[in-house]
Protein backbone atom coordinates (compact mmCIF):
# COMPACT_ATOMS: atom_id res chain seq x y z
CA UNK A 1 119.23 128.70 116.48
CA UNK A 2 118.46 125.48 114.09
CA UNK A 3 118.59 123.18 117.06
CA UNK A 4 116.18 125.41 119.07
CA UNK A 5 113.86 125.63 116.42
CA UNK A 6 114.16 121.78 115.67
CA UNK A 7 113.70 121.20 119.28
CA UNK A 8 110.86 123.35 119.59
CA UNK A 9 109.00 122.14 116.52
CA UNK A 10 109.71 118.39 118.14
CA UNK A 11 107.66 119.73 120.77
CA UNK A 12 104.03 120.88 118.77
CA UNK A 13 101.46 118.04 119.58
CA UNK A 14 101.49 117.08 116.06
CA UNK A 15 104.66 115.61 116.18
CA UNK A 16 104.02 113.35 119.55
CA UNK A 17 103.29 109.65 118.89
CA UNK A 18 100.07 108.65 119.00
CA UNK A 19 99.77 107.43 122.99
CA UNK A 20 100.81 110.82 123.83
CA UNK A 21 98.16 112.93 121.91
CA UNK A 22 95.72 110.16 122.96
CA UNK A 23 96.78 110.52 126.82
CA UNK A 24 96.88 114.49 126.06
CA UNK A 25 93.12 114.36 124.33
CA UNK A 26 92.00 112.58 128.11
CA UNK A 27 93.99 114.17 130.55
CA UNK A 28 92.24 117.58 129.11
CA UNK A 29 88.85 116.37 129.07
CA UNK A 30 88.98 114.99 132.53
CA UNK A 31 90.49 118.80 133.70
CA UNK A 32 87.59 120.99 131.60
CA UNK A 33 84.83 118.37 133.80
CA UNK A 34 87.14 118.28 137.10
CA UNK A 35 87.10 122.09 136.96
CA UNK A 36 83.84 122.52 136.31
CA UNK A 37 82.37 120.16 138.52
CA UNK A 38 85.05 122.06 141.23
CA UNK A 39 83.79 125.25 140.40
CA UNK A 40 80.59 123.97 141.45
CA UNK A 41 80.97 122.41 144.29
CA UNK A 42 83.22 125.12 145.62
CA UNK A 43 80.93 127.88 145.12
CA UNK A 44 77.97 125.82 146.38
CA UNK A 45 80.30 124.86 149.99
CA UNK A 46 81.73 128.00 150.52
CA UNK A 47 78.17 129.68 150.00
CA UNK A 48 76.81 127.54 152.33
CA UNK A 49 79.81 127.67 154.52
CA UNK A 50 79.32 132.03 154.88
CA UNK A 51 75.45 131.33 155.29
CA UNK A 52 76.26 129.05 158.16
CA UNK A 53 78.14 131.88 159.92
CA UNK A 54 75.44 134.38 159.30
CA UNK A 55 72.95 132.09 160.75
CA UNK A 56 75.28 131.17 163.41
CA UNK A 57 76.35 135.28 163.97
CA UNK A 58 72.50 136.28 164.19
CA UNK A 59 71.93 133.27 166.89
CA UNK A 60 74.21 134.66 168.63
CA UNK A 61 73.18 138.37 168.49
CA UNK A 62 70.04 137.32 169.49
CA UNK A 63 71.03 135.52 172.35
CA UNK A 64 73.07 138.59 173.48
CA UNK A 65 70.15 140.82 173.11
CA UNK A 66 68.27 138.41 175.34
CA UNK A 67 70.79 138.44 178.03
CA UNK A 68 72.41 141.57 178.26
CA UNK A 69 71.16 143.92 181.03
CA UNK A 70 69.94 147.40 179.98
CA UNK A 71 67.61 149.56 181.72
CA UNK A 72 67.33 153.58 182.19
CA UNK A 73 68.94 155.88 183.97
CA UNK A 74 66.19 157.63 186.12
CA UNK A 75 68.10 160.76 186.36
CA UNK A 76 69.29 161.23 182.86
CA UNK A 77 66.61 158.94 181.03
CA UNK A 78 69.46 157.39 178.80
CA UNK A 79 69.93 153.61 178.18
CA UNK A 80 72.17 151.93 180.83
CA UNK A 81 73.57 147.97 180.75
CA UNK A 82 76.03 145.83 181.94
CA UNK A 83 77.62 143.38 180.20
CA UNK A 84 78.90 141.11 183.48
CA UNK A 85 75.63 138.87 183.25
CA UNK A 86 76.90 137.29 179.43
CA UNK A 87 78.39 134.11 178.82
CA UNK A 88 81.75 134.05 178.01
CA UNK A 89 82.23 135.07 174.14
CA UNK A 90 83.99 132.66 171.85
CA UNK A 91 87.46 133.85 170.21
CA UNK A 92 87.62 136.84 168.15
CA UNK A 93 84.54 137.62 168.98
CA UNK A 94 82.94 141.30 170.26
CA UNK A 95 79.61 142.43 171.74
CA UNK A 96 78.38 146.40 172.32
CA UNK A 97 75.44 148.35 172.77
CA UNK A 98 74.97 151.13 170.46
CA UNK A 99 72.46 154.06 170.26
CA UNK A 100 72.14 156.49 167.15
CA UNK A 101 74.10 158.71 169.22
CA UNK A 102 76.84 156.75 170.50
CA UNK A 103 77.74 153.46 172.39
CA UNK A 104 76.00 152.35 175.59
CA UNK A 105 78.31 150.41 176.79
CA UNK A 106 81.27 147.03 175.22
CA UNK A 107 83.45 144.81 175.68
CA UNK A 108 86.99 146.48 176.73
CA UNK A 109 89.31 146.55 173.58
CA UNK A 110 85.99 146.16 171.03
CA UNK A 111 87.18 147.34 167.95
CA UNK A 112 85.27 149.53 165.55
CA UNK A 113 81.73 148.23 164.33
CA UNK A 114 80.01 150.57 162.35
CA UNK A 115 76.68 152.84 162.57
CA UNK A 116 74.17 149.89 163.55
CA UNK A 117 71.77 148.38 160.98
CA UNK A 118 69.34 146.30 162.68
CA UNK A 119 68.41 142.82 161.67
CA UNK A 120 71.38 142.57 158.99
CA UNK A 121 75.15 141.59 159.00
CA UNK A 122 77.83 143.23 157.62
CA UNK A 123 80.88 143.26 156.62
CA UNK A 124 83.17 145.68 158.80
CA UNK A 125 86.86 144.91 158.02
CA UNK A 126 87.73 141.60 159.09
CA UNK A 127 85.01 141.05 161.38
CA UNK A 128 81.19 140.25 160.32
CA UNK A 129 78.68 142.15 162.48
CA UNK A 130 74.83 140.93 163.37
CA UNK A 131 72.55 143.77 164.86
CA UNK A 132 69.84 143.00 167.13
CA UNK A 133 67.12 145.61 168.51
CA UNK A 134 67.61 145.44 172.04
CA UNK A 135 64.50 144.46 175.04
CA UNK A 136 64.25 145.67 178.61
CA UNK A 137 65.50 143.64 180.95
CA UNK A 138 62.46 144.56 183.25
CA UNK A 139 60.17 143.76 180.46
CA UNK A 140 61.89 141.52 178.18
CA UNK A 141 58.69 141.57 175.79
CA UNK A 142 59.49 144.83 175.65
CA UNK A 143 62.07 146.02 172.39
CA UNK A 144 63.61 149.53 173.46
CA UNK A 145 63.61 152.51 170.84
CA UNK A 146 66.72 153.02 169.30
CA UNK A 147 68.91 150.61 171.34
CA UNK A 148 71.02 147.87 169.34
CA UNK A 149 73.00 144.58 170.28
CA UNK A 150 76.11 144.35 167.64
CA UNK A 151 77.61 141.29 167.97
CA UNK A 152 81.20 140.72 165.88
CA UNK A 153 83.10 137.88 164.85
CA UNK A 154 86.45 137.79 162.65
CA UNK A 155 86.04 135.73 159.47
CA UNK A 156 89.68 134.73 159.77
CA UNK A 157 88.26 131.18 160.54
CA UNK A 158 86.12 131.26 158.00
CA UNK A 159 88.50 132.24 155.40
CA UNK A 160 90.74 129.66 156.44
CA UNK A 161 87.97 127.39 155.74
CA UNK A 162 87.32 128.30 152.22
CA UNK A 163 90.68 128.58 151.05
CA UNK A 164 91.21 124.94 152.38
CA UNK A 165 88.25 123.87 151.03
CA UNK A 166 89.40 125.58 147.52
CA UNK A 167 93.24 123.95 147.95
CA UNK A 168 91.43 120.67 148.51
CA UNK A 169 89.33 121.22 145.10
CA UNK A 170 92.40 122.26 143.34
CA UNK A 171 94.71 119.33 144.17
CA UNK A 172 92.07 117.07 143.25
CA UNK A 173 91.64 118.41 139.92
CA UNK A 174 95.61 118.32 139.54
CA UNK A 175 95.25 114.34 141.13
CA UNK A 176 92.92 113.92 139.25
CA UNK A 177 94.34 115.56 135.72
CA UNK A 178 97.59 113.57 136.41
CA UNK A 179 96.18 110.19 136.83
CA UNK A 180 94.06 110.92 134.16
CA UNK A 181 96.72 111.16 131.84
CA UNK A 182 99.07 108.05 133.18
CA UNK A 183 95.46 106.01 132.81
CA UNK A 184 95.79 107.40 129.08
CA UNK A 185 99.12 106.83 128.40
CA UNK A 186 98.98 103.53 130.18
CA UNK A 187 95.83 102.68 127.79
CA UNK A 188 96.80 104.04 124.78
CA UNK A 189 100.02 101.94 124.90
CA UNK A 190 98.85 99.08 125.82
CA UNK A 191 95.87 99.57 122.67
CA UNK A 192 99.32 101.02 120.52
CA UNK A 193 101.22 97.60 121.54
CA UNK A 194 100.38 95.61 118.58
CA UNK A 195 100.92 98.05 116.11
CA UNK A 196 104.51 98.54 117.59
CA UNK A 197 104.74 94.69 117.16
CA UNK A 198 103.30 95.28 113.50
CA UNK A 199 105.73 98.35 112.85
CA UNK A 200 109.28 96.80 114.24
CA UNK A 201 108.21 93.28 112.30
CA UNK A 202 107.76 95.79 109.03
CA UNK A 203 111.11 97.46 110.42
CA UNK A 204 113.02 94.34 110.36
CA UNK A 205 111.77 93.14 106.65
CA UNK A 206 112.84 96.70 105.66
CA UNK A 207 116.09 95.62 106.74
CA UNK A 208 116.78 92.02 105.57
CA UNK A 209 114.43 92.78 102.42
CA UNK A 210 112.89 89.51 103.62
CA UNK A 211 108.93 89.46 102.21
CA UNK A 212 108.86 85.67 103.94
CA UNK A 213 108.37 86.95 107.49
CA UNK A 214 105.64 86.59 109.11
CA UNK A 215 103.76 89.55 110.78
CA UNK A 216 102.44 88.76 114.65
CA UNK A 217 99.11 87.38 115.13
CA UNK A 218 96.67 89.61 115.89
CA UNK A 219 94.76 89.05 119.30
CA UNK A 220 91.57 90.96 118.90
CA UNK A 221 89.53 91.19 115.54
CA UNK A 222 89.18 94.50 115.16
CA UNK A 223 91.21 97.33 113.71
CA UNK A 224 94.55 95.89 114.46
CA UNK A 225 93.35 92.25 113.59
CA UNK A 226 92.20 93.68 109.64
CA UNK A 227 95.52 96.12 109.64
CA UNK A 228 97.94 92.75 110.63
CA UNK A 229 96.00 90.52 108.23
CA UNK A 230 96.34 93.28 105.35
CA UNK A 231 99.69 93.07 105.38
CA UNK A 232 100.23 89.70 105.95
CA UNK A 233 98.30 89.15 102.98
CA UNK A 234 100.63 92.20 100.89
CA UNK A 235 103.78 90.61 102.41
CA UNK A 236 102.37 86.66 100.82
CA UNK A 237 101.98 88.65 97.77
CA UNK A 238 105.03 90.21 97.83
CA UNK A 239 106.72 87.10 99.13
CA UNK A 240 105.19 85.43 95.36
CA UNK A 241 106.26 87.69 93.46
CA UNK A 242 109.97 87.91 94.36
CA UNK A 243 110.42 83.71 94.14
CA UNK A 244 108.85 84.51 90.28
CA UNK A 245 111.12 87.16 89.61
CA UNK A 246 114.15 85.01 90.92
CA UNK A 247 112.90 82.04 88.96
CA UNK A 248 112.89 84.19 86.03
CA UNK A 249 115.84 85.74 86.56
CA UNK A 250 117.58 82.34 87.17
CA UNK A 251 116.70 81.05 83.88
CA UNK A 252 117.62 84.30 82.05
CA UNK A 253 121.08 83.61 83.97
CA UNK A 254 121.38 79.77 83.56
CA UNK A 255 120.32 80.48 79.38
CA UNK A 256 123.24 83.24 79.64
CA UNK A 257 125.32 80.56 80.43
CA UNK A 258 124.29 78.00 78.33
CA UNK A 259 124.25 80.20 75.36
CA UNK A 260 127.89 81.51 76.06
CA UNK A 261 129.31 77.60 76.61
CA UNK A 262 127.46 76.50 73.31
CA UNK A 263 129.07 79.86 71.21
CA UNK A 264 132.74 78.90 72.78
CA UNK A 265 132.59 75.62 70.35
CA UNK A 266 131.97 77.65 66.80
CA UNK A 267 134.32 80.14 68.03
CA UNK A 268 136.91 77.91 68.58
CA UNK A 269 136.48 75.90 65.47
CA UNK A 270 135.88 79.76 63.70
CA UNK A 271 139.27 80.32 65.24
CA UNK A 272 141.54 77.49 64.44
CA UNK A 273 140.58 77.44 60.58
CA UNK A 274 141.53 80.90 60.58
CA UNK A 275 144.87 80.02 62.14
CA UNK A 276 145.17 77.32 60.09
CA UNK A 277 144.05 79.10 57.21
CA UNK A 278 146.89 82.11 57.99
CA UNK A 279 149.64 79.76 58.28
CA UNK A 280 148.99 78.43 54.52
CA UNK A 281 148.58 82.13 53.71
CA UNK A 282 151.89 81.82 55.17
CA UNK A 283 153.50 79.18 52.97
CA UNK A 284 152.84 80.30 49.99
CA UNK A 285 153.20 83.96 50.79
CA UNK A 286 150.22 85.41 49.80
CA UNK A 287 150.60 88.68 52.21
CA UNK A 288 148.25 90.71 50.47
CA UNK A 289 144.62 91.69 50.48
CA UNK A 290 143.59 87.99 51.29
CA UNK A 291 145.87 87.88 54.62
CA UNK A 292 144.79 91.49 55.97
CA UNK A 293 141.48 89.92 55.71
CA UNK A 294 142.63 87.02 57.45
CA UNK A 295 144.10 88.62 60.56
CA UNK A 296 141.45 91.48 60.97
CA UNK A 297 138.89 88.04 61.37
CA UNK A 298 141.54 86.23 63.87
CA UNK A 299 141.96 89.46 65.75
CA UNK A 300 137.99 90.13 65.69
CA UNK A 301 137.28 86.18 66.83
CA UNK A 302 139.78 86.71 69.12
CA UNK A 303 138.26 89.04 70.64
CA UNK A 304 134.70 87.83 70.30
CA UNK A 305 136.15 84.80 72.14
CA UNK A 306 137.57 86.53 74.87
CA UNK A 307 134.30 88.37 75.12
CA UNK A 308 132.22 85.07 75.40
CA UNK A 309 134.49 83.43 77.88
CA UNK A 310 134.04 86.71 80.25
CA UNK A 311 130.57 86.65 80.20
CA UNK A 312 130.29 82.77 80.36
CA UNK A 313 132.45 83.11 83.47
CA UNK A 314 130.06 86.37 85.19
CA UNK A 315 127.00 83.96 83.89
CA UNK A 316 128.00 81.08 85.91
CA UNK A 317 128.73 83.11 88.91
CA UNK A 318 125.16 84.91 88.80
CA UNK A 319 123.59 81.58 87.99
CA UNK A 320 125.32 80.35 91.38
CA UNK A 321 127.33 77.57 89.08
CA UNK A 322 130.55 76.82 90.91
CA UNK A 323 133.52 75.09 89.67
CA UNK A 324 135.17 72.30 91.12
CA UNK A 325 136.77 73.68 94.45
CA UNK A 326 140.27 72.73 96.51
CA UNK A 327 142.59 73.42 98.46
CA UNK A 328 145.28 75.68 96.66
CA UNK A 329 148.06 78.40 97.32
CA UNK A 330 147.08 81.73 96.52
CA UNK A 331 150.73 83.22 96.57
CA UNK A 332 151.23 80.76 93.49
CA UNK A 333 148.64 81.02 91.76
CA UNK A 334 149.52 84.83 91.58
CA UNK A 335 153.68 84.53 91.24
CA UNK A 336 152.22 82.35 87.95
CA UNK A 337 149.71 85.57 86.64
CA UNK A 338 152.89 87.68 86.97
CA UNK A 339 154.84 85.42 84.98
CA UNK A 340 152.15 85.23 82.91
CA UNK A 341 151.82 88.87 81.92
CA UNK A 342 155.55 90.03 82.17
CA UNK A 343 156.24 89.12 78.95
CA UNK A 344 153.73 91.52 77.57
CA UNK A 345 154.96 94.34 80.60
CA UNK A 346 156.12 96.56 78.03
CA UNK A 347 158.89 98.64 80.50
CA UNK A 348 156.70 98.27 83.80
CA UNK A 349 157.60 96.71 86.89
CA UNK A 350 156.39 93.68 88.38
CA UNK A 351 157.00 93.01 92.06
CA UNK A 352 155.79 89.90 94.14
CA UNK A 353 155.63 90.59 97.74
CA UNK A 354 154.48 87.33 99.94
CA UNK A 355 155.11 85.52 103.55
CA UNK A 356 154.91 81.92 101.88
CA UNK A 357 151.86 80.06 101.07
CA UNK A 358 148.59 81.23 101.58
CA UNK A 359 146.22 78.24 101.28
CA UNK A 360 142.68 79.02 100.05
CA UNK A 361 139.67 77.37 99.47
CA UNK A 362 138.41 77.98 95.97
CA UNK A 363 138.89 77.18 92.12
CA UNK A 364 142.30 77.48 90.83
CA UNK A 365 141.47 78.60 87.05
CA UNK A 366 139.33 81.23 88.77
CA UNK A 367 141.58 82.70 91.07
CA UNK A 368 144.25 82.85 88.18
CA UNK A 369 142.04 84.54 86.22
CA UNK A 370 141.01 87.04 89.03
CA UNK A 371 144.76 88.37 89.80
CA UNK A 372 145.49 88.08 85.90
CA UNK A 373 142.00 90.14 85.42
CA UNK A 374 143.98 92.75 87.99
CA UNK A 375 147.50 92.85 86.68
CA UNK A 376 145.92 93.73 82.70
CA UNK A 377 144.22 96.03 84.70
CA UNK A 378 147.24 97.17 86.03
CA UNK A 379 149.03 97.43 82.56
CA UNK A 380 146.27 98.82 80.84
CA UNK A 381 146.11 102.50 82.71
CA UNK A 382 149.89 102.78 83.86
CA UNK A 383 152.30 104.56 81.54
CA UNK A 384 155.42 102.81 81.25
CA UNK A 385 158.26 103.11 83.92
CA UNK A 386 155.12 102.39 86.53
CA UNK A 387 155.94 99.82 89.13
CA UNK A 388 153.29 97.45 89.96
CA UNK A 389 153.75 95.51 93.11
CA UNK A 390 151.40 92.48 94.08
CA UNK A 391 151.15 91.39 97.83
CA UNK A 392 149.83 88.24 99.11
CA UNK A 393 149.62 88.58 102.89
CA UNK A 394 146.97 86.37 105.54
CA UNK A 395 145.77 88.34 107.45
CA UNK A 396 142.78 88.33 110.77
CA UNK A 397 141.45 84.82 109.26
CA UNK A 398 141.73 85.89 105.73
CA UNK A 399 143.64 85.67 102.46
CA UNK A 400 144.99 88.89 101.38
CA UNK A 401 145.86 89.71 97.56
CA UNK A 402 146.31 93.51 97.41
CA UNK A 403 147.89 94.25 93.69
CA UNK A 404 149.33 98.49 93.41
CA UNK A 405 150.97 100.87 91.22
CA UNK A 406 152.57 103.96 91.30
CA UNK A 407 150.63 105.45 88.28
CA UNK A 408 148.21 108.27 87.81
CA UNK A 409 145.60 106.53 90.26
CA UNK A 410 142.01 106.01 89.80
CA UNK A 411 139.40 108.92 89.00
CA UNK A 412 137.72 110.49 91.50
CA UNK A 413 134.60 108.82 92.28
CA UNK A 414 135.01 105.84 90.65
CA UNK A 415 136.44 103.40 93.75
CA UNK A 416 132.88 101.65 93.47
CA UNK A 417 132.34 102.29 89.89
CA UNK A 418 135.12 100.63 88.41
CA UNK A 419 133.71 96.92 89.81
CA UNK A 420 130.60 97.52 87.31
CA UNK A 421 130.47 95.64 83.86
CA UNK A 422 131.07 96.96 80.22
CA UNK A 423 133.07 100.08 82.78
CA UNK A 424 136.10 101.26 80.82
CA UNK A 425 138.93 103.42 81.79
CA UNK A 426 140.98 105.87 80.23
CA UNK A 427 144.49 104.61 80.16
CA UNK A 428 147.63 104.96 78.22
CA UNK A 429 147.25 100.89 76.89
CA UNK A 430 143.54 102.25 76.04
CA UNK A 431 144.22 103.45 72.78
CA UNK A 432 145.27 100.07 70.99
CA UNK A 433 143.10 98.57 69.32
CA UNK A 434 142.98 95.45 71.35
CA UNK A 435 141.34 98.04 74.75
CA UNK A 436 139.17 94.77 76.68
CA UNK A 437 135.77 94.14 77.34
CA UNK A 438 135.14 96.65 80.01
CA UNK A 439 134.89 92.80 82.37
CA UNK A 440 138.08 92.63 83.73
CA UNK A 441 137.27 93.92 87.18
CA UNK A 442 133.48 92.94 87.38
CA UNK A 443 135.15 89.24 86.94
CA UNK A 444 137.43 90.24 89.62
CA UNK A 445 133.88 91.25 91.81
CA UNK A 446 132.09 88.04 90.67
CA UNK A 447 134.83 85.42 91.73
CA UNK A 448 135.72 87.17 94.93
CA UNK A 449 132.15 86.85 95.63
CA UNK A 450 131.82 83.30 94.77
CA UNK A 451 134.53 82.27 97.36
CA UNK A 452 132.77 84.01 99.90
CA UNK A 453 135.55 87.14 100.06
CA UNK A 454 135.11 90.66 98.64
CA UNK A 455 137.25 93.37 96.60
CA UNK A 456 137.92 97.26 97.49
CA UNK A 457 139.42 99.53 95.20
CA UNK A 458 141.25 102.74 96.63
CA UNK A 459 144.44 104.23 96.53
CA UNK A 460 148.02 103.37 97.25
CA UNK A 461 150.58 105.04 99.10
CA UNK A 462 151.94 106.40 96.34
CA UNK A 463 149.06 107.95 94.92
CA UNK A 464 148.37 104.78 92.37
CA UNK A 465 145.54 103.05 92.11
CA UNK A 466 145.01 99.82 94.49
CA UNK A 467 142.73 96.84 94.74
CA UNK A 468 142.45 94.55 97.67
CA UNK A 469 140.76 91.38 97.40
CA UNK A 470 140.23 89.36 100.86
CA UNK A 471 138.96 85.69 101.09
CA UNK A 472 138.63 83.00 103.62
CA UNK A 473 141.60 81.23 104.16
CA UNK A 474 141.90 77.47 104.09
């Protein structure tokens, strides 16, 4: 019932494009003047047509009148004629002589022609009937009392006539109607043709979010011209106004960067005097107040560093600053983030699954930091017991790192989520104190990115939680 009533509501004339209603508009104002002018000319011919048979009909009866032989009977004193002396009568056609009290004398098998009414025609079923007063044929001047000529002819001919003449009228408005509106269509679309060009041009920078296209040039100035040049002139605009924003943004991205590189120095040097200042707390065992404060400050710079070195990594990747790139295995460099993190594993399993070496294109310290970024991950929301299994496959053209657990699995509605920064979970290694930036995985997004690859999230086939990261292989 929805489909029919979608259907028909696609069919109202204010839902047809714009050539249609235009072609609609003059195919009905060429049918209102082809009818009328029709209905004219129709009436007018077949009026004329019927007065040409009258005229023809009382020619005729006159003729007859003049010809046929009637005298009187001596004896009786009643009219008497004879028909032999007429010309041969055309088709359908009938001739009699009629008194007020009956018929002189016809044509064998005459039909039926009525009481006479002199100098008229009439209509007398399918025949049209002229009277004549009839004249002596001893004194033709002479116009005998009460004596009629009828002569009859069936219309059937004339009919014929008319209704052809009516067909003819009919088809010509339909002809007429029909080229009408292919004339309309044909002009509308050719007058719509430009504006297509203008709409699938529009269509197109919709699509590639491209303001630097160029619309087509208009070939008439007029409505079109103004309407193409409008938004030629919105697209320039446009077209400005993006390159400014991406300047700005670009320097907002490149002083990111700068800022985070020149903080890494203090907090390094912040760092190592608190080291060095715990390990002479140390010496001289002072393990009070003084060395609580100590380590809370080395666990908060700590931190702060590790904060400063994500974003000066996801700062350098949106500022399009790439480090030195080459040729490297990707099954290594993850076998080394496994042995990297395994000592920290804390009763979960680490598997490596690979087919050899993988070669890849791309920055070593990134790419470690990219499968270590997914193994804390891993660590982070798994209970213990969970085994964690990293595979390292090449695959179609590309290098495959797919790292998955068998652990509660990621929350519904968060496969696309997750890859956003300052986005934290709700794992079991959550509730230390030391829970991450909320970067791990947006680094994961930004370096697959910057080698030209991508990252999914999903689940495994046990239920876990997985992350697949493809890039070009070397």
């Amino acid at each position: 019932m929805k489909r029919l009533e979608r259907i028909l509501a696609g069919l109202t004339p204010r839902r047809w494009p714009v050539r249609w209603r235009l072609a609609a508009v003059s195919a009905t104002l060429t049918l209102i003047i082809l009818v009328a002018f029709a209905a004219v000319v129709g009436r007018l011919t077949s009026n004329r047509l019927q007065t040409n048979f009258d005229n023809e009909l009382r020619d005729n009866s006159a003729q007859a009148a003049a010809q046929v032989q009637i005298g009187q009977d001596l004896a009786t004193g009643r009219p008497q004629c004879t028909l032999s002396g007429w010309h041969e009568l055309p088709d359908n056609a009938a001739i009699r002589v009629v008194t007020p009290e009956g018929i002189v004398c016809q044509q064998r098998g005459t039909p039926t022609l009525g009481a006479p009414h002199p100098n008229t025609v009439a209509d007398v079923g399918s025949l049209r009937v002229a009277t004549t007063p009839a004249f002596s044929f001893r004194n033709p001047s002479f116009v005998l009392p009460n004596v009629y000529v009828q002569y009859a002819r069936s219309t059937a001919s004339l009919d014929s006539t008319i209704s052809k003449l009516w067909l003819f009228l009919g088809l010509g408005v339909l002809g007429g109607t029909v080229l009408a509106a292919l004339a309309g269509i044909a002009v509308a679309g050719r007058a719509m043709r430009p504006i297509a060009s203008l709409t699938a041009t529009a269509r197109e920078i919709a699509t590639t979010r491209d303001p630097s296209r160029r619309m087509p040039e208009p070939e008439n100035d007029d409505e079109v011209g103004e309407l193409a040049r409008t938004l030629e002139q919105m697209l320039r605009q446009l077209d400005a106004a993006r390159y400014e924003t991406e300047q700005m943004m670009q320097s907002q991205r490149e002083f990111v960067a700068d800022a985070s590189h020149e903080l890494r120095t203090p907090l390094t040097s912040i760092l190592a005097n608190l080291e060095l200042l715990q390990e002479r707390l140390d010496e001289v065992e002072r393990q009070g107040e003084e060395g609580e404060m100590v380590a809370s400050a080395l666990r908060s710079s700590r931190r702060m560093s590790r904060l400063v070195s994500d974003l000066l990594l996801l700062a350098r990747a949106d500022a399009g600053r790439t480090g030195s790139r080459r040729e490297c295995d990707l099954a290594e460099i993850a076998a080394a983030a496994v042995s990297e993190v395994r000592p920290v594993a804390s009763g979960r399993g680490l598997t490596v699954a690979d087919d050899g070496p993988v070669p890849v294109e791309g920055d070593p310290d990134e790419l470690h930091r990219l499968a270590l970024n997914l193994l804390e991950n891993g660590l982070r929301h798994t209970p213990e017991g969970t085994e964690i299994t990293v595979s390292i496959v090449r695959h179609n053209g590309d290098a495959v790192l797919e790292v998955s657990d068998d652990g509660p699995g990621l929350p519904a509605g968060m496969q696309d989520q997750v890859f956003s920064r300052f986005v934290r979970g709700d794992g079991p290694a959550d509730l230390t104190p030391d829970t991450g930036t909320g970067l791990g995985l947006a680094i994961v997004k930004a370096v697959a990115t910057s080698h030209g690859g991508a990252v999914d999230a999903g689940s495994s086939a046990s239920g876990g939680a997985r992350f697949t990261v493809r890039l070009p292989a070397a």
